[in-house]
Protein backbone atom coordinates (compact mmCIF):
# COMPACT_ATOMS: atom_id res chain seq x y z
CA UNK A 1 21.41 -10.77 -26.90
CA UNK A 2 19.30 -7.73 -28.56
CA UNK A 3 16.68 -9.68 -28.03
CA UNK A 4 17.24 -9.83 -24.42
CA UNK A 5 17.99 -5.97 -24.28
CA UNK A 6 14.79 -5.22 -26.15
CA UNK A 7 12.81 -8.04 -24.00
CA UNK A 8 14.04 -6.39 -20.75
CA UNK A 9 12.81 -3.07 -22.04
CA UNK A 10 9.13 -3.81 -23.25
CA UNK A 11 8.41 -6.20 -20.63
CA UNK A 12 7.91 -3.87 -17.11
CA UNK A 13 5.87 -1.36 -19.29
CA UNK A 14 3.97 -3.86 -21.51
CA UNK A 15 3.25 -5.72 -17.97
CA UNK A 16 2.08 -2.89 -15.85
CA UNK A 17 -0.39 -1.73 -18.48
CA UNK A 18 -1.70 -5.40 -18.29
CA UNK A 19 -1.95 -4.92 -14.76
CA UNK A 20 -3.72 -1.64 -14.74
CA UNK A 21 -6.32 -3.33 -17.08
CA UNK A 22 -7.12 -6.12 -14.32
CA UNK A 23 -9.96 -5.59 -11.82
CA UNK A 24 -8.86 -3.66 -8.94
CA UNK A 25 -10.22 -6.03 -6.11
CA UNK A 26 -8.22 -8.64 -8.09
CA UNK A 27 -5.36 -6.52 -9.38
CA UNK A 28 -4.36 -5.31 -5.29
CA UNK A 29 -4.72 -9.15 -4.47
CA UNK A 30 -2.17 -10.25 -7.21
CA UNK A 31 0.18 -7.55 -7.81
CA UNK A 32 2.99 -7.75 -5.72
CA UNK A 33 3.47 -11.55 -6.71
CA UNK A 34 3.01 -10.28 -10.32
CA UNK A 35 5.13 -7.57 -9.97
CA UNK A 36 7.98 -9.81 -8.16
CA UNK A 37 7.11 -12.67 -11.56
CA UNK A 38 8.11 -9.70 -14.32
CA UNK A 39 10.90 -7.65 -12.38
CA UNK A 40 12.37 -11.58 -11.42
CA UNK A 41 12.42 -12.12 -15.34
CA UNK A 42 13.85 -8.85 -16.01
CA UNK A 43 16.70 -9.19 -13.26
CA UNK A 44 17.48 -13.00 -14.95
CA UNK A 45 17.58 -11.10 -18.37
CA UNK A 46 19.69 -8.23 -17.14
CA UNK A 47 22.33 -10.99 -15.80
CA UNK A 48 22.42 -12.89 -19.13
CA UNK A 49 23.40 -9.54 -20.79
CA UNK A 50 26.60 -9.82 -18.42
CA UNK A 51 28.66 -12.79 -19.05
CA UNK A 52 28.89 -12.18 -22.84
CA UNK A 53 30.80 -9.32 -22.71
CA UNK A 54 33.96 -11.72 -22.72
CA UNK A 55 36.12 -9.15 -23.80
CA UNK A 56 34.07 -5.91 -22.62
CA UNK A 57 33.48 -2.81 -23.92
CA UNK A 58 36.14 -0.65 -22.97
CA UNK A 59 34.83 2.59 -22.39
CA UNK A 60 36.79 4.72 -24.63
CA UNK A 61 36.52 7.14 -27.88
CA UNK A 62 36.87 4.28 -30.58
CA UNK A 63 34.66 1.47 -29.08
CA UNK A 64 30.88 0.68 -29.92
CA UNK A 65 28.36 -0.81 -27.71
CA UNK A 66 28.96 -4.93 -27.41
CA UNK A 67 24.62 -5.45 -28.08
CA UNK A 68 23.18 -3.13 -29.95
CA UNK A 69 19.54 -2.20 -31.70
CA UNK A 70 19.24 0.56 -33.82
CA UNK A 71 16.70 1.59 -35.87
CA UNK A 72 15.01 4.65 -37.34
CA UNK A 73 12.60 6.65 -34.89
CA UNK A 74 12.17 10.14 -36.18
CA UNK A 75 13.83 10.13 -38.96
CA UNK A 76 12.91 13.98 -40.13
CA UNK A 77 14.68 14.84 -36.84
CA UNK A 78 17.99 12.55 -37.06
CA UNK A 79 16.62 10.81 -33.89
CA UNK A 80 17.20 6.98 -33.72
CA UNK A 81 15.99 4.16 -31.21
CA UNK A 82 19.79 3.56 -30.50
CA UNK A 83 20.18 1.49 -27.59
CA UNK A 84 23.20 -0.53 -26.42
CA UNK A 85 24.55 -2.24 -23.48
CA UNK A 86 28.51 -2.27 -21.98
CA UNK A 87 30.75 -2.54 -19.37
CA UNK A 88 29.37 0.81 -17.71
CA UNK A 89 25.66 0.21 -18.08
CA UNK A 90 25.48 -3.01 -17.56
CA UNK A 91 26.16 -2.91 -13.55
CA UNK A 92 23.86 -0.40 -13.17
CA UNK A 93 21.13 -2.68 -15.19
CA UNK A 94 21.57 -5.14 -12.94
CA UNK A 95 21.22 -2.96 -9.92
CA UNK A 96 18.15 -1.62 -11.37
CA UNK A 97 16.31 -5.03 -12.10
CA UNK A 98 17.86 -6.25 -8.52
CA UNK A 99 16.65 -2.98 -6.91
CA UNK A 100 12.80 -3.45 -8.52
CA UNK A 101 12.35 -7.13 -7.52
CA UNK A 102 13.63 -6.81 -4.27
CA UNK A 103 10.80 -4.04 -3.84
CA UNK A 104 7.69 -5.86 -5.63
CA UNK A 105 8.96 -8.96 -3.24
CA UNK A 106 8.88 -6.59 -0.06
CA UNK A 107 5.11 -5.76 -0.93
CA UNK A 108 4.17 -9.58 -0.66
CA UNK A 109 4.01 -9.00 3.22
CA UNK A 110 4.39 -4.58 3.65
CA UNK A 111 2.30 -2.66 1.36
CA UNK A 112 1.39 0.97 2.54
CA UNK A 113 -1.65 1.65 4.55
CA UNK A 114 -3.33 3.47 1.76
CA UNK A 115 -3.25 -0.18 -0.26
CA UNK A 116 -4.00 0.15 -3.81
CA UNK A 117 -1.16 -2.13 -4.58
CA UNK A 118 -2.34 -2.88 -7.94
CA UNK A 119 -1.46 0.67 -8.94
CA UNK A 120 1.90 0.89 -6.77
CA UNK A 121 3.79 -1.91 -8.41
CA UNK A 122 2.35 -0.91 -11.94
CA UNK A 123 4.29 2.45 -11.30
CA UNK A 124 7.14 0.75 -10.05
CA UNK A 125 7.53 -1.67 -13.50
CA UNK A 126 6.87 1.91 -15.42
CA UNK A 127 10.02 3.41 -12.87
CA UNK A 128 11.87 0.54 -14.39
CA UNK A 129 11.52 0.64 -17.94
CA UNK A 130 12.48 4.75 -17.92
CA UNK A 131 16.12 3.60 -15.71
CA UNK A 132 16.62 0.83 -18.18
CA UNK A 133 15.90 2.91 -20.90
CA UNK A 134 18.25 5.34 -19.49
CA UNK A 135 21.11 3.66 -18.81
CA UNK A 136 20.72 1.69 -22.14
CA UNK A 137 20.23 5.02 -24.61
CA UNK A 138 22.68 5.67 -27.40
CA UNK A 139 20.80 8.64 -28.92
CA UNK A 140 20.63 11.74 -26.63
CA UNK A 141 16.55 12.64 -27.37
CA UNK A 142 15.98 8.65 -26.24
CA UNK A 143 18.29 9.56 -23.33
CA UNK A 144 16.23 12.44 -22.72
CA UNK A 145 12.45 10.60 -22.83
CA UNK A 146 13.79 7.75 -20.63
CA UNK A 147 15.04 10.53 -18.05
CA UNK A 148 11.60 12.00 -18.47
CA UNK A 149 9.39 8.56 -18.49
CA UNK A 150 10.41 8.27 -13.97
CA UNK A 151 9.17 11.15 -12.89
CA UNK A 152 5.24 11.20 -13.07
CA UNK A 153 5.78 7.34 -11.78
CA UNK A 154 8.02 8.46 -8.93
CA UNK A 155 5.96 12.07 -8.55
CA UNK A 156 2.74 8.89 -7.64
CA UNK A 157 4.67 7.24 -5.64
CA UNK A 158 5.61 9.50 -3.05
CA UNK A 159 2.49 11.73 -3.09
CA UNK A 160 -0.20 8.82 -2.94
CA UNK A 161 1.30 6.36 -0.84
CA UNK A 162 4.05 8.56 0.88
CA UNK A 163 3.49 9.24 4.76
CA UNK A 164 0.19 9.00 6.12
CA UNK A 165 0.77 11.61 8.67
CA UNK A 166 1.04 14.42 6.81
CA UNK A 167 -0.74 14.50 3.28
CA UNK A 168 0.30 17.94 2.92
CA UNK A 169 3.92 17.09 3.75
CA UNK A 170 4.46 14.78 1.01
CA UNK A 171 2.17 16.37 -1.38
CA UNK A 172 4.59 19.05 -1.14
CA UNK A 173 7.46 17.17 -1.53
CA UNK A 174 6.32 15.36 -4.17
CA UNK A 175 5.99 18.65 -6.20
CA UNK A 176 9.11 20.02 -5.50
CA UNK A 177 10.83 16.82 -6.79
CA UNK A 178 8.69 17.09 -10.12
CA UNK A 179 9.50 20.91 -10.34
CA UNK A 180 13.36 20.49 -9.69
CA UNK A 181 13.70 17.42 -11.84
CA UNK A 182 11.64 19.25 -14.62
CA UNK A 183 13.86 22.43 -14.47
CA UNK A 184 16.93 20.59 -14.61
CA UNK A 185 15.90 18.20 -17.81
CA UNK A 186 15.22 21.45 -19.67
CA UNK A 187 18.49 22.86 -19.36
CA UNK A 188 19.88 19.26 -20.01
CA UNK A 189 17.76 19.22 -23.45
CA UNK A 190 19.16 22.77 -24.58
CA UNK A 191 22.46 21.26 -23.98
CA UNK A 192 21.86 18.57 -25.88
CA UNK A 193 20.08 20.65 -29.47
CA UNK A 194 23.54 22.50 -28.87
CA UNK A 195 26.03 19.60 -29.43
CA UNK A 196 23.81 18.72 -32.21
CA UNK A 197 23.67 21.86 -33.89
CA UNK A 198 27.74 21.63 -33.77
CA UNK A 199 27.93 18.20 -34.24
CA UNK A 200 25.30 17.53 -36.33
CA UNK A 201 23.95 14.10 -34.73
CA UNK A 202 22.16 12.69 -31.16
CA UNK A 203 23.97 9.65 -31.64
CA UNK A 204 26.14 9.01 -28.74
CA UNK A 205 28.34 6.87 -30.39
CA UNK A 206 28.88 8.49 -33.09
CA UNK A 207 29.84 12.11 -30.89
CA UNK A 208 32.16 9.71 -28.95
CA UNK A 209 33.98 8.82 -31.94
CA UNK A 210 34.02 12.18 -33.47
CA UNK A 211 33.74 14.32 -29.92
CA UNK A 212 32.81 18.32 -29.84
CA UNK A 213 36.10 20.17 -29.47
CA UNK A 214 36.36 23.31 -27.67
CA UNK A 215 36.46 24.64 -24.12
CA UNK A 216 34.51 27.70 -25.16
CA UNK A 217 31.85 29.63 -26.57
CA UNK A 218 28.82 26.62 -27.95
CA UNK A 219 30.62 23.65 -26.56
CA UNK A 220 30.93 25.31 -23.23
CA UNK A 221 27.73 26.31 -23.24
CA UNK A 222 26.47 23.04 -24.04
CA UNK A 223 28.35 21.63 -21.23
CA UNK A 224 27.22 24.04 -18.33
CA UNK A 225 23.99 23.43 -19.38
CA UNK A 226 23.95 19.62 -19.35
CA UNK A 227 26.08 19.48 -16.36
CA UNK A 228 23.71 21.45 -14.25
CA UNK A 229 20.88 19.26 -15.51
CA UNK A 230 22.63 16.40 -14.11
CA UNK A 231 23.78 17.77 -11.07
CA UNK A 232 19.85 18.41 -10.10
CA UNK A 233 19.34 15.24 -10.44
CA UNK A 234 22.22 13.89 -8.48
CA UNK A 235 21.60 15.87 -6.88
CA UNK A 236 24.51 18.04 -5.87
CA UNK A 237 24.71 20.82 -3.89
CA UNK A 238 22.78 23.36 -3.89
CA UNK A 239 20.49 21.79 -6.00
CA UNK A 240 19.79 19.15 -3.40
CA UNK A 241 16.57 20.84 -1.88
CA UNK A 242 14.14 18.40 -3.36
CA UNK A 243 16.08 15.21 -1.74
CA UNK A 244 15.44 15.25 2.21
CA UNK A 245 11.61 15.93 1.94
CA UNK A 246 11.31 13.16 -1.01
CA UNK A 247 13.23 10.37 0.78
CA UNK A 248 11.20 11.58 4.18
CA UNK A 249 7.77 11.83 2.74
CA UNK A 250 8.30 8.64 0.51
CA UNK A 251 7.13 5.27 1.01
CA UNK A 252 9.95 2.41 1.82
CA UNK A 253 10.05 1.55 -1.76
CA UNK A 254 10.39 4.65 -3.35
CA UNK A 255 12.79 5.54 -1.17
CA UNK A 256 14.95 2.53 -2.15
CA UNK A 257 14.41 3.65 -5.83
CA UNK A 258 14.84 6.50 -5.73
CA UNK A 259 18.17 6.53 -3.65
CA UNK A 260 19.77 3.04 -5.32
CA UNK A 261 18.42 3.88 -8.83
CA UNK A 262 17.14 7.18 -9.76
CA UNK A 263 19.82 9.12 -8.42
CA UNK A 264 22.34 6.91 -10.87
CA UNK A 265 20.96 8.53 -13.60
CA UNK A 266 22.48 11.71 -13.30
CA UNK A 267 25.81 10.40 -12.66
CA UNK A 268 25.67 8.00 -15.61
CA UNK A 269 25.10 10.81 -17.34
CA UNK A 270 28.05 12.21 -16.79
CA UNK A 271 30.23 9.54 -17.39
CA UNK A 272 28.03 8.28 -20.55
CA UNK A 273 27.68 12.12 -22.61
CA UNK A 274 29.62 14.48 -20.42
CA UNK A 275 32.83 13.59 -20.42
CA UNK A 276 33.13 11.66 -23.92
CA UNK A 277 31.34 13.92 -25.81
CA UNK A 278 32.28 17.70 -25.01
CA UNK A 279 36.02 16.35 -23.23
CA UNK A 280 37.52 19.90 -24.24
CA UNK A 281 34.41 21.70 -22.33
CA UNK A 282 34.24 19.33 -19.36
CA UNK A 283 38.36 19.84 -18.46
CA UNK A 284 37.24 23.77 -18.06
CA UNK A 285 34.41 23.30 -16.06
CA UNK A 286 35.83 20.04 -13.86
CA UNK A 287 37.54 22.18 -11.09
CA UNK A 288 33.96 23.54 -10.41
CA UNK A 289 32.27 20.52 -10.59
CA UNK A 290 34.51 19.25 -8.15
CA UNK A 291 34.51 21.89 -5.57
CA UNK A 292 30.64 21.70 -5.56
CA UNK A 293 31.05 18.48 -4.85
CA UNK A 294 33.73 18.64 -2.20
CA UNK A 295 30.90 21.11 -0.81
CA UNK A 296 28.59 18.44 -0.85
CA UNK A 297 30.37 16.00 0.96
CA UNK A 298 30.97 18.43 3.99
CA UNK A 299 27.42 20.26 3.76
CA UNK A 300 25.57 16.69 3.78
CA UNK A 301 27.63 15.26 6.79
CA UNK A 302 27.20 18.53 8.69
CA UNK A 303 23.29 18.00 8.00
CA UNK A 304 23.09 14.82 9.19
CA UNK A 305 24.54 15.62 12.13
CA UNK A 306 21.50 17.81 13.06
CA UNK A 307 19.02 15.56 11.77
CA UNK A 308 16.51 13.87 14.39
CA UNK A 309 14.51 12.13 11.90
CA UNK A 310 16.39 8.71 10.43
CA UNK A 311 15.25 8.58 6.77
CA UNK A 312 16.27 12.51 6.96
CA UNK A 313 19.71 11.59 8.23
CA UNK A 314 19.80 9.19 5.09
CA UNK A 315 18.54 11.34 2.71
CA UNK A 316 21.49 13.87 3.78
CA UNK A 317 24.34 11.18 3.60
CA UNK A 318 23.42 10.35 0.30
CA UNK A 319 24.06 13.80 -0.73
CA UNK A 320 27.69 13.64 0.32
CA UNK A 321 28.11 10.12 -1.10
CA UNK A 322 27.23 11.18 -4.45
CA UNK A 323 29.28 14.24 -3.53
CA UNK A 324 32.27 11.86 -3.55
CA UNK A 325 30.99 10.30 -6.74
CA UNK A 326 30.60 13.61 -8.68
CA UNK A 327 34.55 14.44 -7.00
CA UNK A 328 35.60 11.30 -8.73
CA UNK A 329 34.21 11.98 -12.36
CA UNK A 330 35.40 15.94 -11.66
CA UNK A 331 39.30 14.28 -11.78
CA UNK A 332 38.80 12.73 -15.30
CA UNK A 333 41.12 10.55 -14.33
CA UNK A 334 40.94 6.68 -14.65
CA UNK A 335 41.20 5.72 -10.68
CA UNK A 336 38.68 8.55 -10.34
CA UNK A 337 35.74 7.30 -13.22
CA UNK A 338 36.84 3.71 -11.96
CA UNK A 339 35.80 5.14 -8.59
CA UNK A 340 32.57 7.07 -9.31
CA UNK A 341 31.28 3.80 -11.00
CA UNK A 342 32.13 1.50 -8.43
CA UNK A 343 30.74 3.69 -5.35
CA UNK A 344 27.80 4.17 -7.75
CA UNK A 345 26.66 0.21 -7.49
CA UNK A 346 28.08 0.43 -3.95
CA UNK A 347 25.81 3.06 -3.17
CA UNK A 348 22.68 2.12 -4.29
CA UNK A 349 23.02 -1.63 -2.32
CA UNK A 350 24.10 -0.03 0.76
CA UNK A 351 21.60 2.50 0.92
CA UNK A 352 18.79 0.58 -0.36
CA UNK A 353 19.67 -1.67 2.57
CA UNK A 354 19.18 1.85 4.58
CA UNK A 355 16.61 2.68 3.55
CA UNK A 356 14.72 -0.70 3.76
CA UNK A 357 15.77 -0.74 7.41
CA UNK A 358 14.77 2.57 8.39
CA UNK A 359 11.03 1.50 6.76
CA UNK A 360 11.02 -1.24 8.96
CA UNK A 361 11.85 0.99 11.84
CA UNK A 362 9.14 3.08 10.67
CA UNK A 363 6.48 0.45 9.97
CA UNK A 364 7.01 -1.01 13.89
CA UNK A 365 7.04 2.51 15.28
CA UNK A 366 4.84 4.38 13.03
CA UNK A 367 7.41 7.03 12.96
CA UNK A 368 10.41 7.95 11.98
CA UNK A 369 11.73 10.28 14.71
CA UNK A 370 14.72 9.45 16.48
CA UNK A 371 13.38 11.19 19.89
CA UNK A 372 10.24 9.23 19.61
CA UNK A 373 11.87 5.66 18.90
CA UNK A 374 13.75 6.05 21.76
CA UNK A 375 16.96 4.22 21.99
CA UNK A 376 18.01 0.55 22.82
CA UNK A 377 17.25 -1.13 19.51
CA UNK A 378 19.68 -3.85 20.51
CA UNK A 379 16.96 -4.99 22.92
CA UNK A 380 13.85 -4.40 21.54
CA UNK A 381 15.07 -5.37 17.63
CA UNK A 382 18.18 -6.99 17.95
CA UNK A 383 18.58 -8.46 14.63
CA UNK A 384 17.64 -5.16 13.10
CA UNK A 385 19.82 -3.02 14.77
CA UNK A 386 22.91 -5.40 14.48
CA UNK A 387 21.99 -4.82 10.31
CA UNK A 388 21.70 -1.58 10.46
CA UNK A 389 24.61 -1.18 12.13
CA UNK A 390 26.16 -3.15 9.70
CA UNK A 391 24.50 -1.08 7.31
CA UNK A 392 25.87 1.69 8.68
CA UNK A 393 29.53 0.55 8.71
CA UNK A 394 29.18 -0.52 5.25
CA UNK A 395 28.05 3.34 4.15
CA UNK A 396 31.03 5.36 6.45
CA UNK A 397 33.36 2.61 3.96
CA UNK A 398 34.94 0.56 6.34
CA UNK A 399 37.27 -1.50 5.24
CA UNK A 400 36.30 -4.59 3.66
CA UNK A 401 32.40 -3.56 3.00
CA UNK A 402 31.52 -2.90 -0.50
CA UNK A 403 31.55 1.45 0.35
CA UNK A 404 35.20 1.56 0.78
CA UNK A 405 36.84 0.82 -2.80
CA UNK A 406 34.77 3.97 -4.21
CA UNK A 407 35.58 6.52 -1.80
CA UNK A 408 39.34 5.01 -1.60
CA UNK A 409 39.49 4.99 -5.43
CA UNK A 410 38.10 8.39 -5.52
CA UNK A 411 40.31 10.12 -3.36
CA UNK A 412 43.40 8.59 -5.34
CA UNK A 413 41.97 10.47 -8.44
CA UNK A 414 41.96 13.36 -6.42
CA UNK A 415 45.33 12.94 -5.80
CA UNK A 416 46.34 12.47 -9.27
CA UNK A 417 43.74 14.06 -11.60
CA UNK A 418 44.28 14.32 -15.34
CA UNK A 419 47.37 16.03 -15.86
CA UNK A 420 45.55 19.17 -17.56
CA UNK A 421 43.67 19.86 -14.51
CA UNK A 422 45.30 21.79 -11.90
CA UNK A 423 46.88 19.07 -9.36
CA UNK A 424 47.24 21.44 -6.00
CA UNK A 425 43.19 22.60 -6.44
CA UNK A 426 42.23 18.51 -6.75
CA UNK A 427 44.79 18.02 -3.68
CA UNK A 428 43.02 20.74 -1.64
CA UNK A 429 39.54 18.91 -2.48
CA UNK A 430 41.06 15.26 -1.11
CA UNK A 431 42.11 16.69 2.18
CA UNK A 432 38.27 18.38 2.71
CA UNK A 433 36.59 14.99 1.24
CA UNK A 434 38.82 13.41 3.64
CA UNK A 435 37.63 15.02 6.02
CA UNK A 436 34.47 14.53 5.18
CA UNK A 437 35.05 10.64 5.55
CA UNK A 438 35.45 11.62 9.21
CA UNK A 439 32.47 13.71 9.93
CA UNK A 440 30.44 10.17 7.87
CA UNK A 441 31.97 8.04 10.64
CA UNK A 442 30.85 10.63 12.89
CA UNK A 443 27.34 10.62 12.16
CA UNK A 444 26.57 6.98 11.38
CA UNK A 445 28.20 6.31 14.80
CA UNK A 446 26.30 8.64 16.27
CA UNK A 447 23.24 7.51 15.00
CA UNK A 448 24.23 3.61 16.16
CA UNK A 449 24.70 5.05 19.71
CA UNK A 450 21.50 7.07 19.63
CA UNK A 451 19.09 4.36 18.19
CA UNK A 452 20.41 0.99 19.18
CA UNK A 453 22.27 1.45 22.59
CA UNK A 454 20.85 2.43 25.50
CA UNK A 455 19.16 0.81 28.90
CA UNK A 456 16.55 -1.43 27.84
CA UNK A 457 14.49 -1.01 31.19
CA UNK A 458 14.06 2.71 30.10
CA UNK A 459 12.80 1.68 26.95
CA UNK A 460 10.88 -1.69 26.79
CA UNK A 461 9.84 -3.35 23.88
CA UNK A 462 6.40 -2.45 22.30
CA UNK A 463 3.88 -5.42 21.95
CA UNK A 464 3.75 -4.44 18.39
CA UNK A 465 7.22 -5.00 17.96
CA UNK A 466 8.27 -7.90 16.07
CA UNK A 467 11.97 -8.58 15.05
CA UNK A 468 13.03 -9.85 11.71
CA UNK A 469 10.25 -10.90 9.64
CA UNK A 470 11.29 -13.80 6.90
CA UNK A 471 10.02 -11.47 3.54
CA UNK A 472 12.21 -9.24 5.22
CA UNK A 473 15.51 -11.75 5.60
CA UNK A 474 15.05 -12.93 2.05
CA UNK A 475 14.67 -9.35 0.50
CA UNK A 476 17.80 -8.10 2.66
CA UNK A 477 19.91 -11.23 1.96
CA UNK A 478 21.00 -9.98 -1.57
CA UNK A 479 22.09 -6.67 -0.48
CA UNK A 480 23.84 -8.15 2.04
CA UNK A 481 25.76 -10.33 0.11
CA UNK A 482 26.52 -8.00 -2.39
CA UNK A 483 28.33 -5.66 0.14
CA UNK A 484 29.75 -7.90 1.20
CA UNK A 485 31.51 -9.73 -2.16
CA UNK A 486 31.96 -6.59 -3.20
CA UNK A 487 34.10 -5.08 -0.59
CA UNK A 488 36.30 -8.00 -0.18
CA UNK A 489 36.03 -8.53 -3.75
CA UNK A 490 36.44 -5.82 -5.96
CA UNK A 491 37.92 -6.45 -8.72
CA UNK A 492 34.40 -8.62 -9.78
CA UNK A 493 33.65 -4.99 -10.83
CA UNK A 494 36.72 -2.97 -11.41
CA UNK A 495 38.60 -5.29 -13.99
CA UNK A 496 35.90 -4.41 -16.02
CA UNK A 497 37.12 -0.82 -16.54
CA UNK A 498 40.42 -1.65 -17.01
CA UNK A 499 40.81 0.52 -19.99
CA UNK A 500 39.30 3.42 -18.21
């Protein structure tokens, strides 16, 4: 199995500097089939690393990764190339390699109008490797260069082959992501040379095992720091600026990355350093944590309700869904971590879907503007419009769709948080997020009734317009299914955390 781990690691990057060093007339010609050839063998990989966890890793102070490498790296420094798989990365890995290959096999058929595919689905196997890395690192300056190795990739991404209309649009959004992200991994890094000067080691397990005690002075220091490093990257609010112009400006694909992936990694981190490694710290600064995140919830449905621009509207919701997610890993409780980990997989299928809807929207309208779509999808694009409704239902977590156990699961930890935290704050936070389950139907119904209902005689269907396309069925079908299984299935994911 460390081969595997180590296979799935190397491959993207070792493939998409093979395909940089290809011709370009041939390179654009072959990539996306390429690209769908290595992410497909990375997804199969990622899957095998699943079943042999037949007695998981229970997430927990004592336990050690169930595959493992680890080797020296800088050894004048202390730093390792520690990397290990379990029962909390492993999901995500899998939604990763999923994620990639669904969006090399979308360029078979859509690729942007600038072309230069060669170089799009090089960046996207270079995305991939930094997530993997990310989710896989057990040494905190690896964890740190794997958060790093995404950005210049997804930086590309949306400033090259983001929206033709407006260059300087998405230039500028492409900047402000780099500039945020960048701040925000500093402070994370100074975090991180703190627990080691206390602690003595990067090595995650290892600071697990033997975690920083303390709720002040160094360790909570160290915690502020990394915790507002993550949060930018969530991002949660009010350090949520960079999102809405990214998504906007961002082609289809890097919108589906960065929304079902990249966002993850901030989470993760969380969950993976946060909260094992400075537990003392992260019970004083939880309550805080959590009511920027209640905020988050309310502030990103109250945005989307003034949104007139779909991918916008999106981009918004996803702020309060990982609002919800950073409310459940606030309650260090288990129903609350079980939560935040399950409505992070939920999350990034459902709003990949989104988002890969919303491109098609885009790419048959050549815009993304409610007002100028007009309404009466159900005519023009019915089987569209019936997904994205479904979509739709499956982000506002209706019962029996893949978003519900997260929320639900979430707002049970607010209910009962850990039993240092103080109960009537967290109780005061689940009747707002509840609340802000409302104002999520709200909006999503709101944008149903705007975009897909309607008279059709008022708007008629463009020539253009063609319904479901079959790259399209195939690439959806997954996500789809997943949200499916998932929400009438949870437990395929939950009885994994058992322990939690």
């Amino acid at each position: 199995m460390n081969a595997i781990l180590l296979t799935i690691l190397v491959l993207p990057l070792l493939a998409a500097g093979a395909l940089w060093s290809v011709p370009a007339a041939i390179g654009d010609r072959l990539a996306a089939a390429y690209g769908s050839v290595i992410s497909g063998l990375v997804l199969v990989g990622s899957v095998l690393l699943w079943p042999q966890h037949g007695g998981w890793f229970a997430y927990g102070p004592h336990d050690a990764p169930a595959t493992e490498i680890d080797v020296p790296w800088i050894p004048s420094l202390g730093v390792r190339f520690h990397v290990g798989v379990d029962s909390i990365s492993v999901p995500l890995i899998v939604l990763t390699a999923l994620l990639t290959f669904l969006c090399c096999l979308y360029s078979l058929k859509i690729t942007p109008r600038i072309g230069r595919t060669r170089s799009l689905i090089a960046l996207l196997l270079v995305i991939e490797t930094g997530v993997i890395g990310t989710f896989s690192a057990l040494d905190l300056v690896l964890f740190f260069v794997c958060f790093e190795i995404v950005l210049i990739p997804m930086w590309l991404v949306i400033d090259i082959w983001g929206d033709h209309h407006d260059a300087a649009g998405r230039k500028r959004a492409a900047n402000t992501f780099v500039l945020m992200t960048v701040f925000g991994s500093a402070l994370m890094l100074l975090g991180f040379l703190l627990v080691q000067r206390v602690a003595g080691t990067f090595d995650i397990v290892e600071l697990t095992s033997s975690p920083v005690a303390g709720g002040h002075g160094i360790p909570l220091a160290a915690a502020l720091l990394i915790a507002v490093g993550l949060a930018v990257k969530v991002p949660l609010w009010p350090l949520h600026i960079w999102l809405p112009d990214a998504h906007a400006k961002a082609p289809t694909v890097g919108s589906v990355l960065l929304a079902g992936v990249l966002l993850k990694l901030g989470t993760y981190g969380m969950i993976r350093i946060l909260v094992p490694v400075l537990p003392d710290a992260t019970a004083t600064i939880a309550p805080y944590l959590g009511a920027f995140s209640t905020v988050a919830i309310v502030a990103g449905s109250l945005a989307c309700l003034a949104q007139t621009d779909v991918k916008r509207l999106i981009a918004y919701s996803s702020v309060g869904h990982m609002g919800f997610i950073g409310l459940g890993i606030s309650t260090l409780s288990p129903a609350g971590l079980r939560g935040a980990l399950f409505a992070n997989i939920a999350h990034g299928l459902i709003t990949g879907l989104l988002f890969f809807l919303a491109g098609a929207i885009k790419d048959r309208h050549d815009t993304s503007d409610l007002r100028a779509i007009g309404r009466a999808l159900y005519a023009r694009l019915p089987r569209i419009a019936a997904l994205l409704t479904f979509a739709c239902l499956a982000s506002l977590g209706l019962p029996g769709l893949a978003g519900f156990w997260g929320e639900m699961l979430v707002l049970l930890g607010a209910y009962d948080p850990a039993p240092w935290l103080p109960r009537t704050t967290f109780l005061v936070f689940m009747v707002i997020a509840g609340l802000g389950t409302v104002l999520t139907a709200a909006y999503f119904l709101r944008l149903v009734r705007n975009l897909c209902q309607g008279d059709p005689a008022e708007h008629p269907p463009a020539a253009f317009a063609v319904d479901l396309s079959r790259i399209e069925l195939i690439t959806w079908a997954p996500l789809i299914t997943l949200t499916v299984l998932l929400g009438v299935w949870p437990g395929l994911l939950l009885h994994q955390w058992s322990a939690l």
